[in-house]
Protein backbone atom coordinates (compact mmCIF):
# COMPACT_ATOMS: atom_id res chain seq x y z
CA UNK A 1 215.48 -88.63 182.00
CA UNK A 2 212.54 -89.29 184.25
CA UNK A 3 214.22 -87.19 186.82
CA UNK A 4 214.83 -84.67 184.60
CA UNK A 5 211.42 -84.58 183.40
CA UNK A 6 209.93 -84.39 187.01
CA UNK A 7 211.66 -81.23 187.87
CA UNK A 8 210.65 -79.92 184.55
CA UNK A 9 206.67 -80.73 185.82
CA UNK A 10 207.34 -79.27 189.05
CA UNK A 11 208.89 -76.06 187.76
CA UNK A 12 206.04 -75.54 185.19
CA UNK A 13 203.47 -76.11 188.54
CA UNK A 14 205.31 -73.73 190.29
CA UNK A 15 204.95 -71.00 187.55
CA UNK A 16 201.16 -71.84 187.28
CA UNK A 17 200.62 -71.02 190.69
CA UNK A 18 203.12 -68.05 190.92
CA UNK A 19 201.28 -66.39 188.45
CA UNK A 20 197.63 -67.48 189.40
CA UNK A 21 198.82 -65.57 192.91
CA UNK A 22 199.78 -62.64 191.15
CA UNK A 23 196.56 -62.03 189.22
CA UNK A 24 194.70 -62.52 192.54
CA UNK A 25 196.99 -60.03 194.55
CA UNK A 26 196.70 -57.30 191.27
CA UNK A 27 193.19 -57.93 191.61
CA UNK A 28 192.91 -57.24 195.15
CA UNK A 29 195.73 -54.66 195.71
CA UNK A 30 195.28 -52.39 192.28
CA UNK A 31 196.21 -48.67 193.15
CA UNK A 32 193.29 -46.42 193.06
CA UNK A 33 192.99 -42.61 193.00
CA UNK A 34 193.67 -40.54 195.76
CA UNK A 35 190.23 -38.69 196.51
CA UNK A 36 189.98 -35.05 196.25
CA UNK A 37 188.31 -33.95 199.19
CA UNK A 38 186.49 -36.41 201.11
CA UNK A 39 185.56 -39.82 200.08
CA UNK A 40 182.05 -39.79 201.13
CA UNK A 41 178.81 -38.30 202.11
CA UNK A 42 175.65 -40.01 204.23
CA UNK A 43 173.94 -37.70 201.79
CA UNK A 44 175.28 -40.35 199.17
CA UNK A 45 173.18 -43.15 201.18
CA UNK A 46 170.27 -41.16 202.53
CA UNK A 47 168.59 -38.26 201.34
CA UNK A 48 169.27 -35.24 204.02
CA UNK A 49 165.25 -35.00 204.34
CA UNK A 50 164.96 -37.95 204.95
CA UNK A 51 162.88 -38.97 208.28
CA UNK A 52 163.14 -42.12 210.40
CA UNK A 53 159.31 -43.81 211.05
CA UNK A 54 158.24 -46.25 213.40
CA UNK A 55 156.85 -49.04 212.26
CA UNK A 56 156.38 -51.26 215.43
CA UNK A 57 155.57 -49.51 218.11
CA UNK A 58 156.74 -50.95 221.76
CA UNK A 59 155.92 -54.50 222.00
CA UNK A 60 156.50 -56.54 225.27
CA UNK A 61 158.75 -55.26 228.35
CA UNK A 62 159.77 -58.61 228.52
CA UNK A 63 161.08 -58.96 225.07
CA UNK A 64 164.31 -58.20 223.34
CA UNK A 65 163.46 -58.16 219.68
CA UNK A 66 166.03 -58.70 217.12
CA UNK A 67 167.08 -61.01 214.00
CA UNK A 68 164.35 -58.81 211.66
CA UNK A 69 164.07 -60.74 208.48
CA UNK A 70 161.57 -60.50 205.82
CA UNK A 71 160.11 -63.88 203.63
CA UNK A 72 159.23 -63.30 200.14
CA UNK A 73 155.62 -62.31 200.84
CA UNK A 74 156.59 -59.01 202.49
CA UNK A 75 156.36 -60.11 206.06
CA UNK A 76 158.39 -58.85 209.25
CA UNK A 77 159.74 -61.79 211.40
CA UNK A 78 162.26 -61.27 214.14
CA UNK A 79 163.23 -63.29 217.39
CA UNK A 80 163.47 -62.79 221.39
CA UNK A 81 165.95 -64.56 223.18
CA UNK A 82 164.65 -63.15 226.55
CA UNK A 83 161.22 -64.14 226.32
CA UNK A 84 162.20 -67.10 224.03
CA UNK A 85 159.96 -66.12 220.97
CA UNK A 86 159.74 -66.10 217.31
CA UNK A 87 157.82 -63.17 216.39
CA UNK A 88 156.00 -61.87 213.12
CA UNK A 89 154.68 -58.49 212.55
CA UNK A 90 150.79 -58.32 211.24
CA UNK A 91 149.00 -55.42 211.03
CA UNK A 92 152.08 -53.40 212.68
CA UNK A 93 151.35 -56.31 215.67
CA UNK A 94 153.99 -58.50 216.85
CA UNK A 95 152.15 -61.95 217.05
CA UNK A 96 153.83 -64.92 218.54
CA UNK A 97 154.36 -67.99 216.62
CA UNK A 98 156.57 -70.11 218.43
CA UNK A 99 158.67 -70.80 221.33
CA UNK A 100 161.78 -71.59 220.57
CA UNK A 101 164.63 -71.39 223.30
CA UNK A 102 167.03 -68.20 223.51
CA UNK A 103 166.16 -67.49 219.61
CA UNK A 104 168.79 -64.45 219.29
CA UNK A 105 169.24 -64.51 215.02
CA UNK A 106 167.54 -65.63 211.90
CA UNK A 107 167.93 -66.21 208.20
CA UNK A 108 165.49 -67.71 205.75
CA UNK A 109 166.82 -70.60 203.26
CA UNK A 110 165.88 -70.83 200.28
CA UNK A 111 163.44 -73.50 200.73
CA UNK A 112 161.55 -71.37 203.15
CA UNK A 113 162.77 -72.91 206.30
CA UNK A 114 163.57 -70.20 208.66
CA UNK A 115 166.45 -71.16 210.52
CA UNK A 116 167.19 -69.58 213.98
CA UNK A 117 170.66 -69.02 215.92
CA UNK A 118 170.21 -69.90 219.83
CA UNK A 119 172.11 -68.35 223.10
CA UNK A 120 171.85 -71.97 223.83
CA UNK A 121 174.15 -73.31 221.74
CA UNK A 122 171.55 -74.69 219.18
CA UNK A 123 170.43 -74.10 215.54
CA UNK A 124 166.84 -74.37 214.77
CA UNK A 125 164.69 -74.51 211.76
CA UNK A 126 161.14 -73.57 211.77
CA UNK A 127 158.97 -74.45 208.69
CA UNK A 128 156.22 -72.16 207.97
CA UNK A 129 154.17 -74.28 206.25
CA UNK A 130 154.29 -76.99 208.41
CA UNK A 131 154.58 -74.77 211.84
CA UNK A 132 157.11 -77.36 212.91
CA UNK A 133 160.52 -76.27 214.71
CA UNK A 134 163.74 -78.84 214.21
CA UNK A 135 167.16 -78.38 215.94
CA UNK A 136 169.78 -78.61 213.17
CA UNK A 137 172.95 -78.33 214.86
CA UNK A 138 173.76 -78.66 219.00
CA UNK A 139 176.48 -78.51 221.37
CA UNK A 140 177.59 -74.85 221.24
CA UNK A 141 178.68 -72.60 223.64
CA UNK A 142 175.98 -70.26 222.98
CA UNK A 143 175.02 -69.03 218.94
CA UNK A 144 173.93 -65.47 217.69
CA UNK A 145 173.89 -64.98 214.04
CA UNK A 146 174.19 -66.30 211.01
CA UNK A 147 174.30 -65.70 206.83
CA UNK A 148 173.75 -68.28 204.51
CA UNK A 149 175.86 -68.14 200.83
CA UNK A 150 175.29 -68.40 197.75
CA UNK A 151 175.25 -72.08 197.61
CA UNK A 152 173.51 -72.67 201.17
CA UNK A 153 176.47 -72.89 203.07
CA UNK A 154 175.99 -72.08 206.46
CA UNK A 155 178.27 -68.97 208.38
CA UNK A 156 177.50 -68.56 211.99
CA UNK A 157 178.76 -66.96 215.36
CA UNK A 158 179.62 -68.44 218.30
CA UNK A 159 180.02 -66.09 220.78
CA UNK A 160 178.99 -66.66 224.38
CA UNK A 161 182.22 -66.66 227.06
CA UNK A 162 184.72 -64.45 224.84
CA UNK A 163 184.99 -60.74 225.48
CA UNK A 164 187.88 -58.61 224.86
CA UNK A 165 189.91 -60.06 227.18
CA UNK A 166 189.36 -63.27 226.53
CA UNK A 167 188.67 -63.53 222.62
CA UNK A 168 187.82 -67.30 222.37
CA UNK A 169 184.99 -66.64 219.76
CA UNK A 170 183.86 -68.76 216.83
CA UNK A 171 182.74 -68.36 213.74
CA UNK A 172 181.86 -71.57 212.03
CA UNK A 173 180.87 -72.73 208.48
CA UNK A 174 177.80 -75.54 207.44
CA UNK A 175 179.22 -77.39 204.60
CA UNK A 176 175.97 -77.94 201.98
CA UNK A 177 176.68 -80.82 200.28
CA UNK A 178 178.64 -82.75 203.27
CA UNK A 179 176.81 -81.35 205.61
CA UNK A 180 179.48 -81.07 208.02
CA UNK A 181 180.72 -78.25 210.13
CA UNK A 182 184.19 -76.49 210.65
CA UNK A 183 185.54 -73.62 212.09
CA UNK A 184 185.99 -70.48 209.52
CA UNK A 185 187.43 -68.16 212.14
CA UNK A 186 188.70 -68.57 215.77
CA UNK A 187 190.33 -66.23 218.22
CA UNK A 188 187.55 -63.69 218.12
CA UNK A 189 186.63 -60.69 220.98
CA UNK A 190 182.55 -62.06 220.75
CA UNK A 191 181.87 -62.39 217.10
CA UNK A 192 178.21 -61.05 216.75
CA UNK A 193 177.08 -60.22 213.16
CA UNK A 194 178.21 -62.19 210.44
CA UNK A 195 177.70 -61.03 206.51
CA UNK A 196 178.61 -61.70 202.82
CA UNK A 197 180.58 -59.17 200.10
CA UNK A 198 178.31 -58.22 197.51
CA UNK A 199 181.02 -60.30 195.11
CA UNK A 200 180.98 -63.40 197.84
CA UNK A 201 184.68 -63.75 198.36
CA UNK A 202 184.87 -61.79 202.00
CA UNK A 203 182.67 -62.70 204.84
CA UNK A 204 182.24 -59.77 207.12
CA UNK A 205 182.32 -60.03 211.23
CA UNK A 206 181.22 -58.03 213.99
CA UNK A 207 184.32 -58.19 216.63
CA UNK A 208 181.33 -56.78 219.07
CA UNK A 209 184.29 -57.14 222.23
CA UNK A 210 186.76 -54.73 220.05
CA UNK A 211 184.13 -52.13 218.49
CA UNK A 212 185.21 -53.64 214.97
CA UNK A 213 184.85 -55.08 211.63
CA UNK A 214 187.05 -58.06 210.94
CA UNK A 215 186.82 -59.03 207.09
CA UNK A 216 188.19 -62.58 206.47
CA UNK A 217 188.65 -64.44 202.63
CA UNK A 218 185.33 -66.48 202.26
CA UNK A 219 185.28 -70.00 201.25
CA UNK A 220 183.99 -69.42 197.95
CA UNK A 221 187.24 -66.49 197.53
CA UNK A 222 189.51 -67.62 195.31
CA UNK A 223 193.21 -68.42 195.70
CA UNK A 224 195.15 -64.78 196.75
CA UNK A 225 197.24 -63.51 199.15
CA UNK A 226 194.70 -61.87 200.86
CA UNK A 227 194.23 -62.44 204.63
CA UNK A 228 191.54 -61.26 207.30
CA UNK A 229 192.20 -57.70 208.47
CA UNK A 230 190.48 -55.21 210.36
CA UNK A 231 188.32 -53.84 208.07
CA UNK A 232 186.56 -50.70 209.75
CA UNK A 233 187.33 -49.43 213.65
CA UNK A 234 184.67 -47.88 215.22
CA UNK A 235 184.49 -45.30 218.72
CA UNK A 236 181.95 -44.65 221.12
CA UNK A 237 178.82 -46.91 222.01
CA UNK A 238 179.79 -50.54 222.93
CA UNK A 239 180.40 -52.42 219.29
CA UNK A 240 178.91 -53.33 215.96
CA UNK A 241 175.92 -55.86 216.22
CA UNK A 242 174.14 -56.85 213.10
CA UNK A 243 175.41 -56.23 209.39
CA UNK A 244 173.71 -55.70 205.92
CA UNK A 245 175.30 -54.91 202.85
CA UNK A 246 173.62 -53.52 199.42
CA UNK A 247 174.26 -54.17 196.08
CA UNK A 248 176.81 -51.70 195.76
CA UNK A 249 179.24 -53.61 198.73
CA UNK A 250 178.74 -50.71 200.73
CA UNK A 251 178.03 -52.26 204.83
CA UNK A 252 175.94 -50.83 207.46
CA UNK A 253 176.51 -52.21 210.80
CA UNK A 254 173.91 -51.42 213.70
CA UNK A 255 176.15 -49.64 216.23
CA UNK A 256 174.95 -51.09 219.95
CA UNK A 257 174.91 -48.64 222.12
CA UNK A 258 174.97 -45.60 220.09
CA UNK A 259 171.62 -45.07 218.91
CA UNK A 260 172.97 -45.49 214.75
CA UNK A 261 173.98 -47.43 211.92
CA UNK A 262 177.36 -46.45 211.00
CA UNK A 263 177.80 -46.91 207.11
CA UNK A 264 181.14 -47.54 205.11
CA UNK A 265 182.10 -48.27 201.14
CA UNK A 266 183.68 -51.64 199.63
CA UNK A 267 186.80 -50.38 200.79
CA UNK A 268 186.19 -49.63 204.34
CA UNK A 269 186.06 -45.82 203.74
CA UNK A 270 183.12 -44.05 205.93
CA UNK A 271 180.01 -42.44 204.61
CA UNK A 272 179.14 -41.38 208.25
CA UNK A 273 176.47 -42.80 210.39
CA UNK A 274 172.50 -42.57 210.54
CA UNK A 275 170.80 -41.66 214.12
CA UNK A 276 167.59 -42.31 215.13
CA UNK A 277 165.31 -39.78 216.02
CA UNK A 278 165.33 -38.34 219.74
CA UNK A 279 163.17 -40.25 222.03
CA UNK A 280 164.53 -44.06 220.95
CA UNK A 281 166.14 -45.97 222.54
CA UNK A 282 170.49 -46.95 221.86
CA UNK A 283 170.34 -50.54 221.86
CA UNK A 284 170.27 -50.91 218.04
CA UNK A 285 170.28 -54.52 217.33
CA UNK A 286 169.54 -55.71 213.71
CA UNK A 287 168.92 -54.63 210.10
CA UNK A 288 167.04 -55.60 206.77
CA UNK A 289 166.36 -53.77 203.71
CA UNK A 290 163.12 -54.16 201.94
CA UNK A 291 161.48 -51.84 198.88
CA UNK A 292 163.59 -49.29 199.61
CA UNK A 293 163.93 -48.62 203.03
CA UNK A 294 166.41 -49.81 205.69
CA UNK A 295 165.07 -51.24 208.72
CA UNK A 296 166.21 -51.83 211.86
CA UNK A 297 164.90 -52.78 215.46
CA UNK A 298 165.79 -50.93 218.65
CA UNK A 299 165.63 -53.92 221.59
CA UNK A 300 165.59 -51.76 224.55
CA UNK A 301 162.23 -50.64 224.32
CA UNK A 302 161.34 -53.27 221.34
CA UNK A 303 160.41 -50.62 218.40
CA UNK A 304 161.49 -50.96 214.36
CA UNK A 305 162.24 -48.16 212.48
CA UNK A 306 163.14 -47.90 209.18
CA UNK A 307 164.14 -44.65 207.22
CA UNK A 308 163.96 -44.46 202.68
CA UNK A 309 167.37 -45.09 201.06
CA UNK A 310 169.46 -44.48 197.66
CA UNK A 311 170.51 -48.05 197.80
CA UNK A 312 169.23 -51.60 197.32
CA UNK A 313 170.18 -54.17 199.79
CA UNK A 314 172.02 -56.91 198.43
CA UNK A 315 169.35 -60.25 198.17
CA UNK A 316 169.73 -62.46 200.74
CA UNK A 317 169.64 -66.91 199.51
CA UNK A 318 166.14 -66.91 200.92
CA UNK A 319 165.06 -64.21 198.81
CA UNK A 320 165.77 -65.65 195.69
């Protein structure tokens, strides 16, 4: 009887999870309408009068300025990991404010902590309040970037001696309430970027060494058959760098090399890309929205630009 009555439990289990799969994969894999025409428009993003301005203007030779981020006030930080700064913008001035070793990326937490990705292998966390500068996290070969969930989990990239021959990047997670770390992703041609889904369940990575978008089922996702896949392929330039999103799921990634941010939909479908003006430079590095406009800094010759928008970028934790 008790045997019996096992099997029955089992069999029951089994059917709970069969069909808790199958919501998840009707969910994810629901036919859609075949478009007529084509999908999308940059028009649909930008409007076609619309006109890049420069909003920092050639800062330091010596600098490589990336990792823009805003704080709740308004103001522009970003980072240098050549000259080793963390930088805010006053008065369309970049102003030091600390030094903080091979500072490449940057996200603020909630609490107001800004914490800071290093090409040495560390994670930092400057407090503006207190102007102090703690090392979170050490031992890496060599961090870039970083998101921060919903929760405060941590996602960040660990890059530094992978290329696309030899695709040993990481991409790791910060548990919040353990507080411990573990790897999210392996295997990866120099993950650079890292971002969020505007619903939280896919966490989106720059494959810089293969010119791609690798999405991957985030750790908030819930059960599915869903597995990471390349999400968008990209040509020309060198590879995708940093990544926003907007409220709408769409994803613009800063194309290195090429001079743009290439935009696609939820889907992976292409709107089409957004140049800068003639004149600046290729090396386009990072990108933040804020009241409307998209942002982005150019680290060859150390100039931010930011053109108006349709959309709203998606809040970031340390906005809220």
């Amino acid at each position: 009887m008790k045997k019996k009555l096992g099997v029955t439990i089992a069999v029951l289990i089994a059917l709970c999870l069969v069909t808790v799969t199958f919501v998840g994969a009707k969910s994810l894999y629901e036919t859609k309408k075949v478009p007529k025409g084509e999908r999308h428009s940059i028009s649909e993003i930008i409007h076609p009068s619309a006109k890049w301005e420069k909003v920092v203007d050639g800062a330091a030779e010596s600098r490589f300025m990336e990792g823009i981020n805003f704080d709740r006030s308004g103001s522009m930080w970003m980072v240098s990991p050549m000259s080793n700064e963390l930088l805010k913008v006053e008065r369309n001035k970049v102003k030091t404010v600390d030094e903080i070793p091979g500072a490449v990326g940057a996200k603020f937490h909630k609490d107001g902590r800004l914490f800071i990705t290093s090409i040495t292998g560390n994670l930092f966390a400057y407090d503006p309040e207190k102007r102090t500068t703690e090392t979170v996290l050490s031992g890496y070969k060599g961090l870039n970037d970083l998101v921060f969930d919903e929760k405060g989990g941590l996602y960040f990239t660990d890059p530094i001696g992978s290329d696309a021959l030899n695709p040993t990047g990481t991409v790791y997670y910060l548990n919040p309430e353990t507080e411990e770390v573990e790897v999210f992703a392996d295997g990866i041609a120099y993950p650079n970027g890292v971002a969020i889904s505007a619903d939280g369940n896919r966490v989106y990575i720059s494959e810089f060494g293969k010119n791609r978008i690798v999405s991957a089922p985030s750790k908030a996702a819930a059960a599915s058959p869903e597995t990471p896949f390349v999400f968008a392929q990209f040509e020309g330039g060198i590879g995708p760098d940093g990544v926003a999103v907007d409220e709408e799921g769409n994803l613009y990634f800063a194309h290195f090399q090429a001079g743009e941010i290439a935009v696609v939909d939820a889907s992976g479908f292409k709107y089409g890309t957004i140049r800068l003006p003639e004149g600046a430079g290729t090396f386009t590095t990072n990108l933040a929205f804020r009241d409307g406009y998209l942002y982005v800094t150019e680290s060859s010759k150390n100039e931010v630009w930011r053109i108006k928008v349709k959309k709203e970028g998606l809040p970031l934790y340390g906005s809220k």
